[in-house]
C-alpha atoms as a PDB file:
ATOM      1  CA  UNK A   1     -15.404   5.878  -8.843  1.00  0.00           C
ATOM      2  CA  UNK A   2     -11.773   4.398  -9.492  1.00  0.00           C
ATOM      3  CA  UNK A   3     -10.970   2.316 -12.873  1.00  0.00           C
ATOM      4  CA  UNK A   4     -10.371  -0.956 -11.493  1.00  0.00           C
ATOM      5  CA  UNK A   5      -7.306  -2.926 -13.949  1.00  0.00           C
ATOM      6  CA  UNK A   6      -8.678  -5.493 -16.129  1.00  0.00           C
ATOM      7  CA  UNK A   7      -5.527  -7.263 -14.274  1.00  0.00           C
ATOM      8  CA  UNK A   8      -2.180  -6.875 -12.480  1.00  0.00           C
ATOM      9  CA  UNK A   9       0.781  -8.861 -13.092  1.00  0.00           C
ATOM     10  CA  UNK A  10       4.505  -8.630 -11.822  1.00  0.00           C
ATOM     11  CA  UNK A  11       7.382  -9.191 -14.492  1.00  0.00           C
ATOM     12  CA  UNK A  12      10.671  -9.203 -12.747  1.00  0.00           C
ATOM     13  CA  UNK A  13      10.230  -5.973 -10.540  1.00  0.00           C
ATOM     14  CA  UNK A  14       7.666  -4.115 -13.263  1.00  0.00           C
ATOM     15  CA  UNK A  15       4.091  -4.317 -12.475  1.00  0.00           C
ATOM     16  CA  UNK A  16       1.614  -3.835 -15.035  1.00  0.00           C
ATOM     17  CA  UNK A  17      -1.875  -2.735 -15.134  1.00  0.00           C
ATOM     18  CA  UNK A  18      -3.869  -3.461 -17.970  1.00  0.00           C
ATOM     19  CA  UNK A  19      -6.800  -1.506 -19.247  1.00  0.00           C
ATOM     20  CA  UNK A  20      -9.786  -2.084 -21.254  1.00  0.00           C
ATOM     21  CA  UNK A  21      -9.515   1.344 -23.493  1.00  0.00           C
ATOM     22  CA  UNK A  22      -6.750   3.672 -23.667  1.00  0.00           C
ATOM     23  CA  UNK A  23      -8.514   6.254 -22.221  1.00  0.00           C
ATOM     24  CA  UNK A  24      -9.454   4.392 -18.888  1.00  0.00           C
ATOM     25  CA  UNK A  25      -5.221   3.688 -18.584  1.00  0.00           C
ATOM     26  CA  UNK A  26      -4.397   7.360 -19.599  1.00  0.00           C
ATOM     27  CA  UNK A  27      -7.087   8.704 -17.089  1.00  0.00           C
ATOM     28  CA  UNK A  28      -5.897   5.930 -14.326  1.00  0.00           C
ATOM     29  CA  UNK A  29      -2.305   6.219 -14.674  1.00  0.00           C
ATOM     30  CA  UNK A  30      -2.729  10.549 -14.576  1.00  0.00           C
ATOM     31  CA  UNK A  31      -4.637   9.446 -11.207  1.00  0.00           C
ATOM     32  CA  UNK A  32      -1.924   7.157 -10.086  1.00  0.00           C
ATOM     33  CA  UNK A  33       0.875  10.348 -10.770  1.00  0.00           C
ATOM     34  CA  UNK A  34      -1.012  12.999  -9.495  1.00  0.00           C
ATOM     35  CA  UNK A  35      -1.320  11.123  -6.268  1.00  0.00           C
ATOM     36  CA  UNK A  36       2.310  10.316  -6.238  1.00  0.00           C
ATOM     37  CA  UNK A  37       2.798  14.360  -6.926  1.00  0.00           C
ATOM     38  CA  UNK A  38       0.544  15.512  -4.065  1.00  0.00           C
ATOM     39  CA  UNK A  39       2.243  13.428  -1.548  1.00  0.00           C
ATOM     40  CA  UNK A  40       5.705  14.058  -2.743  1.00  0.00           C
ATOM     41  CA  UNK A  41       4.811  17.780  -2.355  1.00  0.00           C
ATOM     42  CA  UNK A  42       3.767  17.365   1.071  1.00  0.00           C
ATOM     43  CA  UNK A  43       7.231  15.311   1.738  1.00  0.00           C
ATOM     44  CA  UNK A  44       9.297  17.537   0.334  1.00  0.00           C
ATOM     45  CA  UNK A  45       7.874  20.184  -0.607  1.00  0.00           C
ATOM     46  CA  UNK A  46       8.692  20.365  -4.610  1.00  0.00           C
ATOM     47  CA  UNK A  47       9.177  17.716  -7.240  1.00  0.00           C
ATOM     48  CA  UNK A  48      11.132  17.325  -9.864  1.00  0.00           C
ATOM     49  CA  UNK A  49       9.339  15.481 -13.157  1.00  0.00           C
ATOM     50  CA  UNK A  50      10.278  14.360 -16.760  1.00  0.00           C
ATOM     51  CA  UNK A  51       7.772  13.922 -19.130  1.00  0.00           C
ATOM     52  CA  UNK A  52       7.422  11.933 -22.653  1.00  0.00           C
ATOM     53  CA  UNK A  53       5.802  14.167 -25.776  1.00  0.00           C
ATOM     54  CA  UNK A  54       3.885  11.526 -28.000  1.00  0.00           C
ATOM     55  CA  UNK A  55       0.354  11.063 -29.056  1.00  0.00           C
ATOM     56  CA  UNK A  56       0.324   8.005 -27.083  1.00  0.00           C
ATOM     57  CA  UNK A  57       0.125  10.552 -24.107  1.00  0.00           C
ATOM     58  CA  UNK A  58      -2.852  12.836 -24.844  1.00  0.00           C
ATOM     59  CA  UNK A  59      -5.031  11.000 -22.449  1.00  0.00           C
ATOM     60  CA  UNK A  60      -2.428  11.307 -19.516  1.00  0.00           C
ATOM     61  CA  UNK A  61      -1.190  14.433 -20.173  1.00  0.00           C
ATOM     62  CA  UNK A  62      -5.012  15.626 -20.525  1.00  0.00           C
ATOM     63  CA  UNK A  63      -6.454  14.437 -17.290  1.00  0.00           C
ATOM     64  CA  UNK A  64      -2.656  15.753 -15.568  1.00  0.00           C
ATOM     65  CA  UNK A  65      -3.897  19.011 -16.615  1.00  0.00           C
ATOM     66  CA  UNK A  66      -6.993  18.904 -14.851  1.00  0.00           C
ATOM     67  CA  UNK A  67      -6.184  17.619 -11.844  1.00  0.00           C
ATOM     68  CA  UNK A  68      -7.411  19.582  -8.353  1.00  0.00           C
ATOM     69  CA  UNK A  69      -5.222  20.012  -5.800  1.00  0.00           C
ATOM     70  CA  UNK A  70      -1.639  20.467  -7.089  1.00  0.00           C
ATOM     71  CA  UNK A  71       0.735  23.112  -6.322  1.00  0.00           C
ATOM     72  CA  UNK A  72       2.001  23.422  -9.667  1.00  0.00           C
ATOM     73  CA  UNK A  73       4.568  25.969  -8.574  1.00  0.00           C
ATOM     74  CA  UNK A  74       6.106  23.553  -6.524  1.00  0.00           C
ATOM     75  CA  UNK A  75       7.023  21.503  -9.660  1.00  0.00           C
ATOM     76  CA  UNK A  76      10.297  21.432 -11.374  1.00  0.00           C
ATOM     77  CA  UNK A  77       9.782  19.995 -14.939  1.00  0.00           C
ATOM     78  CA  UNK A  78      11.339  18.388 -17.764  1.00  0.00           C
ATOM     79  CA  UNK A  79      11.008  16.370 -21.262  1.00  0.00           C
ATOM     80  CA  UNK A  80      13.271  13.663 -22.033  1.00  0.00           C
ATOM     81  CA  UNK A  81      14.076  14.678 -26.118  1.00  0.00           C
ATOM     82  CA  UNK A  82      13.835  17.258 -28.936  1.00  0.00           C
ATOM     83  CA  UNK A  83      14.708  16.815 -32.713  1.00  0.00           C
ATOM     84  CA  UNK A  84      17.498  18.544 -34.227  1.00  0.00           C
ATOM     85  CA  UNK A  85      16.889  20.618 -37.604  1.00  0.00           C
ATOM     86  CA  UNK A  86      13.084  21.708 -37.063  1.00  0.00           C
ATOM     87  CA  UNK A  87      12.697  25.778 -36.999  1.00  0.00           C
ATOM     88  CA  UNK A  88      12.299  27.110 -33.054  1.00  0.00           C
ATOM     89  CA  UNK A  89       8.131  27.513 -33.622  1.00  0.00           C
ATOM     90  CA  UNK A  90       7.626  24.094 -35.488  1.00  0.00           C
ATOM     91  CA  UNK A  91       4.601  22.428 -34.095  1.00  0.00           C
ATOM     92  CA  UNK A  92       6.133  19.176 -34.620  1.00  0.00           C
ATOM     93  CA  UNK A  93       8.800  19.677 -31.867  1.00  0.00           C
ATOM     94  CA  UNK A  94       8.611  17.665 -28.636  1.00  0.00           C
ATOM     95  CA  UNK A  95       8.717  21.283 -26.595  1.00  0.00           C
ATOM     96  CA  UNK A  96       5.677  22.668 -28.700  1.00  0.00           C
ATOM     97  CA  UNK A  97       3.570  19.646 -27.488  1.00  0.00           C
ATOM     98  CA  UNK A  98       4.307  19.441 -23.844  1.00  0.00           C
ATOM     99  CA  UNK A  99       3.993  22.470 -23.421  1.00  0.00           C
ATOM    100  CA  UNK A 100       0.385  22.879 -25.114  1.00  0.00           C
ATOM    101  CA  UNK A 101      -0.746  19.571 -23.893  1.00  0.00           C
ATOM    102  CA  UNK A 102       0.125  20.818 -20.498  1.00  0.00           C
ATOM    103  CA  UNK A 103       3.255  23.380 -19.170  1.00  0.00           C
ATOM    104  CA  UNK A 104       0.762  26.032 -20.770  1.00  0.00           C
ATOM    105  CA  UNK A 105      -2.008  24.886 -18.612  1.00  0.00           C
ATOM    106  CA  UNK A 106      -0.718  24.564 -15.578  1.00  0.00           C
ATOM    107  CA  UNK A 107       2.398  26.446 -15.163  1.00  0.00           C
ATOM    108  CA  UNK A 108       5.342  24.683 -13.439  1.00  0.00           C
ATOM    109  CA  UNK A 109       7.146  26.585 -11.344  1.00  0.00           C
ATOM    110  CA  UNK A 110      10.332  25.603 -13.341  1.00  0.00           C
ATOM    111  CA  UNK A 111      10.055  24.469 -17.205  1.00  0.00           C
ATOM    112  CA  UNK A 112      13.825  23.134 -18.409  1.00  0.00           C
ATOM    113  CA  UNK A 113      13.189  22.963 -22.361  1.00  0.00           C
ATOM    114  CA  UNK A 114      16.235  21.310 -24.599  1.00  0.00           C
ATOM    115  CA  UNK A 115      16.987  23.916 -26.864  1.00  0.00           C
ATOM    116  CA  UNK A 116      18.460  21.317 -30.188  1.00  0.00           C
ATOM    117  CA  UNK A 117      18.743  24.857 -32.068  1.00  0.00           C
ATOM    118  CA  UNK A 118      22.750  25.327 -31.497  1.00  0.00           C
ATOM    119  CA  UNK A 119      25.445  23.543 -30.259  1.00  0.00           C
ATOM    120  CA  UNK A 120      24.673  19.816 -29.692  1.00  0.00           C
ATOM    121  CA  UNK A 121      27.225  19.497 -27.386  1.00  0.00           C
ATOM    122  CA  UNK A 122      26.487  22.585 -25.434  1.00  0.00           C
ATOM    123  CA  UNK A 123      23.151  21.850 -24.659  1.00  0.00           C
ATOM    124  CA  UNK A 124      23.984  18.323 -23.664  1.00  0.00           C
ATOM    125  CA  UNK A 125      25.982  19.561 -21.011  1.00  0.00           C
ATOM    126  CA  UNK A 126      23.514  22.186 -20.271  1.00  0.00           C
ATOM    127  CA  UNK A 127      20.499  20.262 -19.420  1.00  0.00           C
ATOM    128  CA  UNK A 128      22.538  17.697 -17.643  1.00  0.00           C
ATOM    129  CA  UNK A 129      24.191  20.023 -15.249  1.00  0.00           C
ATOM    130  CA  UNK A 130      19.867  21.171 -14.855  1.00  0.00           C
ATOM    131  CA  UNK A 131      18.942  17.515 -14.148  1.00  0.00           C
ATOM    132  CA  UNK A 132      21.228  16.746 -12.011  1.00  0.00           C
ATOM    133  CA  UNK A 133      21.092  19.673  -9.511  1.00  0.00           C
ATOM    134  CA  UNK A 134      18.921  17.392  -7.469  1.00  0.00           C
ATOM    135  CA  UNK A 135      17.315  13.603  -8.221  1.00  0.00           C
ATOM    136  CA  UNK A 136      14.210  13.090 -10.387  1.00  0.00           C
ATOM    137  CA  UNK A 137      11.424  12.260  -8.289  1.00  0.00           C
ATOM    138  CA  UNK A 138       9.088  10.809 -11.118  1.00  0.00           C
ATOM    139  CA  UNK A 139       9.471  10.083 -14.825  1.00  0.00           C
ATOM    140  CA  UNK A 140       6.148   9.649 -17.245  1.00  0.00           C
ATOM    141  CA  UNK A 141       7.358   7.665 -20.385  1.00  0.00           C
ATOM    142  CA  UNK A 142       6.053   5.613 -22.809  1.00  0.00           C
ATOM    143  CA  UNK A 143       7.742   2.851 -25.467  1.00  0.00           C
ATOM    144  CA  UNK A 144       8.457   3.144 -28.774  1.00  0.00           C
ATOM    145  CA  UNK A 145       7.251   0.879 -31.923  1.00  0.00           C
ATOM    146  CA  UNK A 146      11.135  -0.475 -31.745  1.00  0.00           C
ATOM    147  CA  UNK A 147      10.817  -0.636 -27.621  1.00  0.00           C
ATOM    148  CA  UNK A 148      13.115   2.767 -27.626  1.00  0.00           C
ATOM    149  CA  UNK A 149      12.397   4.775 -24.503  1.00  0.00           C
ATOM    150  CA  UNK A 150      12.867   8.445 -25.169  1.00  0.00           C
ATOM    151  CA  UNK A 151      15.306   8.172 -28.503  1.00  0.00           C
ATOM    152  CA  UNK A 152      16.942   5.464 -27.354  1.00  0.00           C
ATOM    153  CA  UNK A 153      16.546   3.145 -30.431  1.00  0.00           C
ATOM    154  CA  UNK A 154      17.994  -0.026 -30.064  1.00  0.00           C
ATOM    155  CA  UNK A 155      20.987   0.814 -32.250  1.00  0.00           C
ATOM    156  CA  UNK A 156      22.207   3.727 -29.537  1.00  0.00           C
ATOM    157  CA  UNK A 157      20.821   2.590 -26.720  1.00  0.00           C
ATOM    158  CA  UNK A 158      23.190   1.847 -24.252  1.00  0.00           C
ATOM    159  CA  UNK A 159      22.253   0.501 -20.293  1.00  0.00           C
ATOM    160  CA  UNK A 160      25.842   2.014 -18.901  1.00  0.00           C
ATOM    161  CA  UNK A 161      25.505   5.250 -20.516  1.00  0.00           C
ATOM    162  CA  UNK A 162      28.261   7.744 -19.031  1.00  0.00           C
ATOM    163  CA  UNK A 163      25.861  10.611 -20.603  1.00  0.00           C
ATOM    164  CA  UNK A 164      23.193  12.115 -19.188  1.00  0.00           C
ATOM    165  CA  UNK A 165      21.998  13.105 -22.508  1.00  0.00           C
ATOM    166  CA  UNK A 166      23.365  12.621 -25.937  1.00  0.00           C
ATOM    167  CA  UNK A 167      23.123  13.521 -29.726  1.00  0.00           C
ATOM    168  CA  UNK A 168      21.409  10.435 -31.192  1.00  0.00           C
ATOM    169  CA  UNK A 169      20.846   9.273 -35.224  1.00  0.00           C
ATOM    170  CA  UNK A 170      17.131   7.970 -35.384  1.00  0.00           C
ATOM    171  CA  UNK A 171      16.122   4.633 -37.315  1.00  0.00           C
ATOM    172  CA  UNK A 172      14.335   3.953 -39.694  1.00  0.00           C
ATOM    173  CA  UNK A 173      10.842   2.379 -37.286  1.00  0.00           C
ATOM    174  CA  UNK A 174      11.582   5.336 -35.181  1.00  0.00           C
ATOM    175  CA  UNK A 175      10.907   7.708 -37.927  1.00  0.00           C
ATOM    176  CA  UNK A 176       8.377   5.230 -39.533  1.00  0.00           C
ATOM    177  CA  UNK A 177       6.578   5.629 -36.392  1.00  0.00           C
ATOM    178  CA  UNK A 178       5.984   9.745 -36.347  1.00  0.00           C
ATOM    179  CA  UNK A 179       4.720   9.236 -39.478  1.00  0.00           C
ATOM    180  CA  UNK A 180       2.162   6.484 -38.135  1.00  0.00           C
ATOM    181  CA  UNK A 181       1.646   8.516 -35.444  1.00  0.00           C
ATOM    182  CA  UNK A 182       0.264  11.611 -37.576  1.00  0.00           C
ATOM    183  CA  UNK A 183       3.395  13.824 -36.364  1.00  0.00           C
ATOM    184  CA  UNK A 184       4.364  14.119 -39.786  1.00  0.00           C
ATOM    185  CA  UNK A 185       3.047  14.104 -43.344  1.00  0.00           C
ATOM    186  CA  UNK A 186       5.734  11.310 -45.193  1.00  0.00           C
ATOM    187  CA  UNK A 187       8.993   9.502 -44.164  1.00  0.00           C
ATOM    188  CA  UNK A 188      11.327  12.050 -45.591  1.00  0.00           C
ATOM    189  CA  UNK A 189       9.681  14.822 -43.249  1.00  0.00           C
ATOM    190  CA  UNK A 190      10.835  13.542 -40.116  1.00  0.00           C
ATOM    191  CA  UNK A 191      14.164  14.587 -38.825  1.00  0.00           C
ATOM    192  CA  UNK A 192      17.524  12.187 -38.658  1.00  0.00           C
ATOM    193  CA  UNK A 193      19.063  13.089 -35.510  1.00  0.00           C
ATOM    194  CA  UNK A 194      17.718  14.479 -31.867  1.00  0.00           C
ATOM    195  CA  UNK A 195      18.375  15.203 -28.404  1.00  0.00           C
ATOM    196  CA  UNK A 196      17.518  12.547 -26.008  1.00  0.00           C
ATOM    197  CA  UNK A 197      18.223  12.090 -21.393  1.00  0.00           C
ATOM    198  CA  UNK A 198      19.440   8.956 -21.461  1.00  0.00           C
ATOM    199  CA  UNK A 199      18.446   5.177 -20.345  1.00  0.00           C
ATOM    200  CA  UNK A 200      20.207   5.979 -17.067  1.00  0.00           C
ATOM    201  CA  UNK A 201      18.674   9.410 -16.632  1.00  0.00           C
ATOM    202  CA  UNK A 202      14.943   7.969 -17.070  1.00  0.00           C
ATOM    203  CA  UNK A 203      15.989   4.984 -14.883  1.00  0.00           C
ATOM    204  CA  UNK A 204      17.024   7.109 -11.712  1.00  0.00           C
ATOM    205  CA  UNK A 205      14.080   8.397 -11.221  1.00  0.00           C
ATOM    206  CA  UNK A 206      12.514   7.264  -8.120  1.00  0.00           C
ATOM    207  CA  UNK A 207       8.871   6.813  -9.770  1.00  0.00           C
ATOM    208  CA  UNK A 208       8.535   5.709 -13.551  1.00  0.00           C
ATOM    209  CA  UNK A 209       5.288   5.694 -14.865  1.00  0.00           C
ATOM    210  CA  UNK A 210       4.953   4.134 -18.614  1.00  0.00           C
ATOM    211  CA  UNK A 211       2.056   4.572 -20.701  1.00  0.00           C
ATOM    212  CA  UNK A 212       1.994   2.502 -23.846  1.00  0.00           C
ATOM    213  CA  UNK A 213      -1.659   2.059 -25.257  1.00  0.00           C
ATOM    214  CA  UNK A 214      -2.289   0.880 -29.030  1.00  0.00           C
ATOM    215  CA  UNK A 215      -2.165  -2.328 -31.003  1.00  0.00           C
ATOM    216  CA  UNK A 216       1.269  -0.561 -33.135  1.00  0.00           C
ATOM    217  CA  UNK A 217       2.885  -1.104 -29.636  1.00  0.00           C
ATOM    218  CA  UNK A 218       1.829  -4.756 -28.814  1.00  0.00           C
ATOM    219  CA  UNK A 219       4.563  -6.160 -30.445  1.00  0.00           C
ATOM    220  CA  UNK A 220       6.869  -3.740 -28.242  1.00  0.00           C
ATOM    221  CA  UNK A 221       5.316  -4.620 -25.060  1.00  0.00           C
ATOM    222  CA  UNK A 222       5.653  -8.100 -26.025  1.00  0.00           C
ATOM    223  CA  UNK A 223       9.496  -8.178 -26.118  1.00  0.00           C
ATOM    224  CA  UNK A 224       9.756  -5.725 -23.181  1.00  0.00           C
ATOM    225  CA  UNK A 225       7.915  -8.219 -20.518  1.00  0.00           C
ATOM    226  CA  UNK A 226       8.643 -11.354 -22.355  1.00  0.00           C
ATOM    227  CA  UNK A 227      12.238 -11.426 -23.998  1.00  0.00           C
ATOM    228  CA  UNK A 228      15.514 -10.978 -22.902  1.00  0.00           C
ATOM    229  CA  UNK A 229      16.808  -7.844 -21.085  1.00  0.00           C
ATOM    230  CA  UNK A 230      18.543  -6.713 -23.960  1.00  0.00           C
ATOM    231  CA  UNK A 231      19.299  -3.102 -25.752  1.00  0.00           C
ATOM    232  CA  UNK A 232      17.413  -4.889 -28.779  1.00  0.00           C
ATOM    233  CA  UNK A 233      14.440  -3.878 -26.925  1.00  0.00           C
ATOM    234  CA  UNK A 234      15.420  -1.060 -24.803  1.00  0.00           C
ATOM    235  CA  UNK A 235      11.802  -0.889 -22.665  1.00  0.00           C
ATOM    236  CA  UNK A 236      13.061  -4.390 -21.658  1.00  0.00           C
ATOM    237  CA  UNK A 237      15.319  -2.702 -19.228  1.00  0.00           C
ATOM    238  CA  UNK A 238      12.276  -1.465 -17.047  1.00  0.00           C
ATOM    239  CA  UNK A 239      11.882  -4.857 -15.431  1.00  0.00           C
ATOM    240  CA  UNK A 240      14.664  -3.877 -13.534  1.00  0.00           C
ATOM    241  CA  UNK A 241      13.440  -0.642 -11.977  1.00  0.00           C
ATOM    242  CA  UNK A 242      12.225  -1.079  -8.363  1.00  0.00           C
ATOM    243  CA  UNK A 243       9.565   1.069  -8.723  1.00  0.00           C
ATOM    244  CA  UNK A 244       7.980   1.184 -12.378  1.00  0.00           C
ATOM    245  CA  UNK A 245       4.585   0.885 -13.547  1.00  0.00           C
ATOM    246  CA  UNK A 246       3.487  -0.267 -16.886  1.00  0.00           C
ATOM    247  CA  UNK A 247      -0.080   0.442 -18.091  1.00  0.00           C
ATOM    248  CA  UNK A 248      -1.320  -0.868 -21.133  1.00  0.00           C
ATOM    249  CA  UNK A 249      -4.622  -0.927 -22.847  1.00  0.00           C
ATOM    250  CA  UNK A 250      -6.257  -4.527 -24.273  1.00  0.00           C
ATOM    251  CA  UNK A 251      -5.124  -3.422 -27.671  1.00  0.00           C
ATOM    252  CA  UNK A 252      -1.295  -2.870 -27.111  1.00  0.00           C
ATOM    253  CA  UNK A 253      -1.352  -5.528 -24.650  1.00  0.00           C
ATOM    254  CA  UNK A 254      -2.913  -9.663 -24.879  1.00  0.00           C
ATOM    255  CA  UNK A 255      -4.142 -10.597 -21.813  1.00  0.00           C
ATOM    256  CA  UNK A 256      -2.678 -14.327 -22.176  1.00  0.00           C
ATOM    257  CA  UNK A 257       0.038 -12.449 -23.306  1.00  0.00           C
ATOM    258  CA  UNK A 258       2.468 -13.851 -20.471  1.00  0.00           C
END
């Protein structure tokens, strides 16, 4: 039997679902993707995916990996950042994780990693020219504690982006946040710089899928469906997708919020 939304409203073009746990919007919004995948596959036979690496995923990722019914060798798949400084086999990188949680699992017919390990600028233009052989079909993302998407913190994000992906300093909430989110042991720990696609790489995909549970993300959602449109809160931008969904649990999300 289908989780039903606790409700469904429409900000600008974004629609959001909220949940009453986190792990009825993970499990629901996994549903919601792997139905988009298995028709997509039937379309068009492949599709090409980017995918978030964050805590605030295990529930999605998790049920994605269990799903019945996909041609996983029809997929094409991507994440959207990597630090820059952590050893090749550290189990805090954004590679390590996504592929654990669920490239291991299910084997993709195609796995793009960013390799941050050399040449910034090199790999830039490497995993551009891989993303844009052919359009992203569907994008699974989630929001940061600053309302970054990816490691697009407010002070780098930027809407008209010429890059497809860019060398990026983190600050200082991003980092706070790994450390909140268990990724790391103290502030100092967490790397400075990373790897991230950027805001106009995640927006052109044709699907986006957002998964933002927690009560450290309520303020977050908060500005992204109820302030300005603004690079101060870079999730704000999603209300201007045509095809986006937001799901939210009751603790990252009020429901008189709006």
């Amino acid at each position: 039997m289908k989780t039903k939304p606790l409700e469904i409203k429409q900000v600008d073009q974004l629609e959001i679902q909220v949940y009453r746990t986190r792990q009825e919007m993970g499990e629901t919004a996994a549903e919601q993707v792997i139905e988009r995948m298995k028709l997509l596959i039937s379309q068009q036979g492949q599709v090409r995916m980017i995918f978030a690496s964050a805590p605030s995923q295990n529930e999605f990722v998790d049920r994605l990996a269990q799903a019945d019914g996909i041609d996983w060798s029809k997929v094409t798949a991507f994440h959207m950042d990597e630090y820059i400084g952590l050893s090749a086999d550290s189990a805090q990188k954004f590679s390590t994780y996504i592929c654990e949680r669920l490239f291991n699992r299910v084997q993709p017919g195609r796995i793009h990693l960013i390799d941050s390990t050399g040449s910034a600028e090199e790999e830039c233009r490497r995993y551009a020219q891989l993303l844009q052989e052919q359009p992203i079909d569907i994008v699974c993302l989630g929001i940061g504690e600053n309302g970054h998407l990816a490691f697009n913190d407010p002070p780098v994000a930027d809407f008209h982006d010429p890059l497809w992906v860019k060398p990026v300093e983190l600050d200082a909430v991003c980092r706070q946040q790994q450390v909140n989110d268990g990724c790391f042991p103290q502030f100092d720990d967490v790397p400075t710089h990373a790897l991230t696609l950027t805001i106009p790489t995640l927006l052109s995909g044709k699907h986006l899928y957002c998964i933002v549970p927690g009560a450290t993300k309520r303020e977050a959602v908060n500005k992204t469906l109820s302030g300005p449109i603004t690079t101060e809160c870079p999730a704000s931008i999603l209300r201007t997708h045509s095809n986006c969904t937001l799901f939210v649990d009751t603790d990252s999300y009020r429901v008189d919020q709006l």
